[in-house]
N, C-alpha and C. Protein backbone atom coordinates (compact mmCIF):
# COMPACT_ATOMS: atom_id res chain seq x y z
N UNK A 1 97.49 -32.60 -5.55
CA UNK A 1 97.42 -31.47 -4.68
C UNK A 1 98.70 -31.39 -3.88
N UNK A 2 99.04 -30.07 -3.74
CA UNK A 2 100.90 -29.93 -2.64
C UNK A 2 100.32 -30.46 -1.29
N UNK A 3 100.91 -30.92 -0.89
CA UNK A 3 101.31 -31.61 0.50
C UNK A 3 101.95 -30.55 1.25
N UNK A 4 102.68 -29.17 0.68
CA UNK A 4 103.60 -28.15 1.09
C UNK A 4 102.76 -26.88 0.99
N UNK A 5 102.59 -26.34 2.07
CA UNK A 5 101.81 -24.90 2.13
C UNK A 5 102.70 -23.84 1.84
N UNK A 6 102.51 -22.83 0.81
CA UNK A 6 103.47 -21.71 1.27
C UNK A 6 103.27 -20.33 2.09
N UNK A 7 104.19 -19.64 2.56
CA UNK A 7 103.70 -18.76 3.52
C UNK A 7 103.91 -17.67 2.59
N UNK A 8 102.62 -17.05 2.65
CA UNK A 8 102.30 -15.41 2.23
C UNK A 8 102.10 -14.23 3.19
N UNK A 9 102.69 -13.17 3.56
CA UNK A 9 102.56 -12.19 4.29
C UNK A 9 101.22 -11.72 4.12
N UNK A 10 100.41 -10.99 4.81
CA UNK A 10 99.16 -10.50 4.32
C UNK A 10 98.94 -9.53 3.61
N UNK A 11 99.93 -8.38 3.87
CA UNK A 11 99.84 -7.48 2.65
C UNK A 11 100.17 -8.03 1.23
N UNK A 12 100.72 -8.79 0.87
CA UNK A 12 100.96 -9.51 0.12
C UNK A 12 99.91 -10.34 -0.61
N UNK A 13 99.60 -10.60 0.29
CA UNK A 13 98.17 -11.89 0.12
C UNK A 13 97.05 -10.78 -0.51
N UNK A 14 97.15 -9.37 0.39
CA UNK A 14 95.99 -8.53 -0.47
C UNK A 14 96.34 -8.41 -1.66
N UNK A 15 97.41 -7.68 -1.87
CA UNK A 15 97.81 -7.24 -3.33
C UNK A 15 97.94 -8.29 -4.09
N UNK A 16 97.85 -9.68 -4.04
CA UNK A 16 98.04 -10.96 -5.02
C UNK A 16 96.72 -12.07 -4.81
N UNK A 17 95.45 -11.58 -4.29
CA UNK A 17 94.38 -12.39 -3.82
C UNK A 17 94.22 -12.41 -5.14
N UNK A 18 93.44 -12.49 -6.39
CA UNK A 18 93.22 -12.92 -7.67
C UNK A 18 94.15 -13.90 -8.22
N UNK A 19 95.56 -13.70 -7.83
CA UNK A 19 96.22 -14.81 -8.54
C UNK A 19 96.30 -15.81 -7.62
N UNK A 20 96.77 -15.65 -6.29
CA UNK A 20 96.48 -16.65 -5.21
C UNK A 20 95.40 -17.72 -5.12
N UNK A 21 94.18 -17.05 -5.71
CA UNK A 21 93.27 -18.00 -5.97
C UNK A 21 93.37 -18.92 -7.15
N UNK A 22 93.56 -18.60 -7.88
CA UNK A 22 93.74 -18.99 -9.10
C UNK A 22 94.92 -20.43 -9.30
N UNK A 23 96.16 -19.68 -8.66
CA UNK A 23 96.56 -21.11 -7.84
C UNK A 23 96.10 -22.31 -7.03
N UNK A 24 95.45 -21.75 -5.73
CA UNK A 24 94.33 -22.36 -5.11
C UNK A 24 93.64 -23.38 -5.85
N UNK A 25 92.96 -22.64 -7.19
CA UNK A 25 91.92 -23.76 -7.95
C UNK A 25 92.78 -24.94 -8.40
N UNK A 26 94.28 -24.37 -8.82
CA UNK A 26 94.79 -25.77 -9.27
C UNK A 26 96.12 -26.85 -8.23
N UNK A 27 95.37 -26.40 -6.68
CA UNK A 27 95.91 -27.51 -6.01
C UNK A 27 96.85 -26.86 -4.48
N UNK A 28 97.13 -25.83 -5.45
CA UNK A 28 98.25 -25.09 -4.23
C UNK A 28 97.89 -24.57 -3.29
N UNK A 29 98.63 -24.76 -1.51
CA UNK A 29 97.67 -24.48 -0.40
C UNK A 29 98.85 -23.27 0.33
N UNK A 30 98.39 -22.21 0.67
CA UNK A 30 99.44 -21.13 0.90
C UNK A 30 98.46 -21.14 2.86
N UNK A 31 99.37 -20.53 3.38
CA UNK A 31 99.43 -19.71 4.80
C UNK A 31 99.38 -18.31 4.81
N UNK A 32 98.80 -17.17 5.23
CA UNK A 32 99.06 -16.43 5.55
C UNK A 32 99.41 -16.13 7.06
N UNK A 33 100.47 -14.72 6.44
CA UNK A 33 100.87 -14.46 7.90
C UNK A 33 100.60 -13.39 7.80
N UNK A 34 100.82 -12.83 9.57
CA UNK A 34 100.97 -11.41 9.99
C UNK A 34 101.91 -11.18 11.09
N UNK A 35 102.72 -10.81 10.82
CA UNK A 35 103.92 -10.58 12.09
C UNK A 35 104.70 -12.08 12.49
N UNK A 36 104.96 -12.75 10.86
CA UNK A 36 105.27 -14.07 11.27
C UNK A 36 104.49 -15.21 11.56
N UNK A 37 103.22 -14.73 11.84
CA UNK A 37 102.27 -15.44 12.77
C UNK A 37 101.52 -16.00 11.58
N UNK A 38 100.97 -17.04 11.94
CA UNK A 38 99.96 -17.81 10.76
C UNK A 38 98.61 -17.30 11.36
N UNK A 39 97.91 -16.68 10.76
CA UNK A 39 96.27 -16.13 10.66
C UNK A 39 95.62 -17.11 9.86
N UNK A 40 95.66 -17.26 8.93
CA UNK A 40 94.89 -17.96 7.62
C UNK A 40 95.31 -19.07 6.86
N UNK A 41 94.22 -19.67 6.15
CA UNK A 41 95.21 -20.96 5.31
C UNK A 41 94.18 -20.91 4.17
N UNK A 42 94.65 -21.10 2.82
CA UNK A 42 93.91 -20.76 1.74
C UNK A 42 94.32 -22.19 1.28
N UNK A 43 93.19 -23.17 1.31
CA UNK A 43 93.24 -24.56 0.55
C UNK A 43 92.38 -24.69 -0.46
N UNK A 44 92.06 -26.09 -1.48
CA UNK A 44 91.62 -25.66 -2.34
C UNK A 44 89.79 -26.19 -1.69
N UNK A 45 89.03 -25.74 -2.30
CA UNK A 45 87.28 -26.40 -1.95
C UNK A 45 87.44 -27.52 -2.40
N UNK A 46 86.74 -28.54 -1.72
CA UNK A 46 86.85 -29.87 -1.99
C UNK A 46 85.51 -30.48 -1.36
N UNK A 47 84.65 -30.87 -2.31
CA UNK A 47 83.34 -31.59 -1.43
C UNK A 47 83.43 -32.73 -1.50
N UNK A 48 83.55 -33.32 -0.36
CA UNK A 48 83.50 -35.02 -0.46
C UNK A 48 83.02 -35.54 -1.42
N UNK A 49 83.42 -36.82 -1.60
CA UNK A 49 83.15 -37.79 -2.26
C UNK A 49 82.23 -38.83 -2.01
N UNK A 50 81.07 -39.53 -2.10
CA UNK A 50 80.05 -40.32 -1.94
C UNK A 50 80.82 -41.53 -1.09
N UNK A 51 82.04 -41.58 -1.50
CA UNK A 51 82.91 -42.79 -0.73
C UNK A 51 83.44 -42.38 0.27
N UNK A 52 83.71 -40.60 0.10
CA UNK A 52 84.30 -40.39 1.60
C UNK A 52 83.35 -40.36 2.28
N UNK A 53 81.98 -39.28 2.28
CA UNK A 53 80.96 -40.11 3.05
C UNK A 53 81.02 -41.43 3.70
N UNK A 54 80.50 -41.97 3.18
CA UNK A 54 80.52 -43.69 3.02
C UNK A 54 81.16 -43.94 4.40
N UNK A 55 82.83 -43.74 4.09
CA UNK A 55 83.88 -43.96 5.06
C UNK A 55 83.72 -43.29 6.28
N UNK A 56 83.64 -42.29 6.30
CA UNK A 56 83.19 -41.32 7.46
C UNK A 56 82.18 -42.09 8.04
N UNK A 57 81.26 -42.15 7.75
CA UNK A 57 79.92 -43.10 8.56
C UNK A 57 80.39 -43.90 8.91
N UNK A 58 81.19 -44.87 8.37
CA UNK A 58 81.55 -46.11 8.77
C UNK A 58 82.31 -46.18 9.83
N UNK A 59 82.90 -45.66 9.88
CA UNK A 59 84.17 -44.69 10.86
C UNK A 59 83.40 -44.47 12.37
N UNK A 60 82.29 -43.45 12.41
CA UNK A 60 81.76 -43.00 13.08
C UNK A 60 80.87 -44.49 14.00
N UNK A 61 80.27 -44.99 13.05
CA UNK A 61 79.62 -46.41 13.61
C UNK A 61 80.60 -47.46 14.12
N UNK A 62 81.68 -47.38 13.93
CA UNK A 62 82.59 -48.26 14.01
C UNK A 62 83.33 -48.11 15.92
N UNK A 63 82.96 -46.79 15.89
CA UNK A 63 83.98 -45.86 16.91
C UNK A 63 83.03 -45.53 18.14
N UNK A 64 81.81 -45.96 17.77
CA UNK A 64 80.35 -45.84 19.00
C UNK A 64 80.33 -46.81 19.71
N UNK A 65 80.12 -46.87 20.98
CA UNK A 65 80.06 -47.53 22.35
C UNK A 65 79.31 -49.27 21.73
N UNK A 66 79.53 -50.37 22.15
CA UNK A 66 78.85 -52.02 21.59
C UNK A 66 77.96 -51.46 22.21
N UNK A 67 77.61 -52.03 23.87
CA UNK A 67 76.79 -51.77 24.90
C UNK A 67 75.90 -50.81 25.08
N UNK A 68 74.81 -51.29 25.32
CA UNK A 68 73.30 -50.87 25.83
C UNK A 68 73.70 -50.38 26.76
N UNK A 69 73.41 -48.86 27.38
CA UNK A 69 73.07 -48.47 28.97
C UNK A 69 72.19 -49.15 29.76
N UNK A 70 72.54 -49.54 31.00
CA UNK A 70 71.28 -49.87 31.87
C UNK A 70 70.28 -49.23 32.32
N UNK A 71 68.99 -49.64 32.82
CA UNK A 71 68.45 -48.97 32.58
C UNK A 71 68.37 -47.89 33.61
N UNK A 72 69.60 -47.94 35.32
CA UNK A 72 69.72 -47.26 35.77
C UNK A 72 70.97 -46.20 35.85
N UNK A 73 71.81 -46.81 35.09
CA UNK A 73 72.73 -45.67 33.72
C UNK A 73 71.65 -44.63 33.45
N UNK A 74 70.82 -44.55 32.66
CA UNK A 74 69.97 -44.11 31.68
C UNK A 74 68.84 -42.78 33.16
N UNK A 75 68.18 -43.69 34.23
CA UNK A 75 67.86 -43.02 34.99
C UNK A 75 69.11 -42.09 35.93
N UNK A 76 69.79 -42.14 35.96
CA UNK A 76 70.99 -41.16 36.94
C UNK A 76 71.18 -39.91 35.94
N UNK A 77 71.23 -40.46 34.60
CA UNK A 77 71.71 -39.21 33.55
C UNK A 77 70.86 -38.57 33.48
N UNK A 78 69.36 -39.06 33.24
CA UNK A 78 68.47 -38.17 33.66
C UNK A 78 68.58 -37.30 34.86
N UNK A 79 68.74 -37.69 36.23
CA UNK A 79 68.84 -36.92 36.91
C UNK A 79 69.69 -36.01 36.97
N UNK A 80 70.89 -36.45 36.46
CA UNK A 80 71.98 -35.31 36.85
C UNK A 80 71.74 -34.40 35.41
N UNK A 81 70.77 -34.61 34.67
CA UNK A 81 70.41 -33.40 33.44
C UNK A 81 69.39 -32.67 34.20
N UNK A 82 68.55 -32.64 35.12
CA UNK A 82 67.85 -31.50 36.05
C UNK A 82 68.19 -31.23 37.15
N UNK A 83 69.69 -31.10 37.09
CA UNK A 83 70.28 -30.43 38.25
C UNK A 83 70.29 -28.80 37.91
């Protein structure tokens, strides 16, 4: 897959959306613009992988607090949630 986006104007991008995609399917990631400006980014669909999963979780568990709240931690948050 490019590592390098290219920039497409948007009128452009209308009149060439069928082939743009078509690129798209095989890897290529474009920008659109409008007045210079980046609006859009056309990358390709990509559904994770059972391993990126995997990693992600791991990631996520890895990156969560060791420590138990006390149990008057736990009562204050309550309170300050029915303020």
């Amino acid at each position: 897959m490019s590592t390098h986006s290219i920039s497409v104007p948007l009128a452009e991008a209308k009149s060439k959306l069928s082939e743009l995609i078509d690129r798209v399917s095989r890897g290529e990631e474009f920008v659109i613009t409008r007045h210079d400006a980046e609006i859009a980014r056309l990358v390709p669909a990509k559904r994770p992988s059972r391993g990126d999963v995997s990693d992600a979780i791991a990631q996520m568990r890895a990156s969560r607090p060791r420590r138990r709240a006390s149990s008057a931690e736990l009562l204050a948050w309550r309170k300050e949630g029915r303020r």
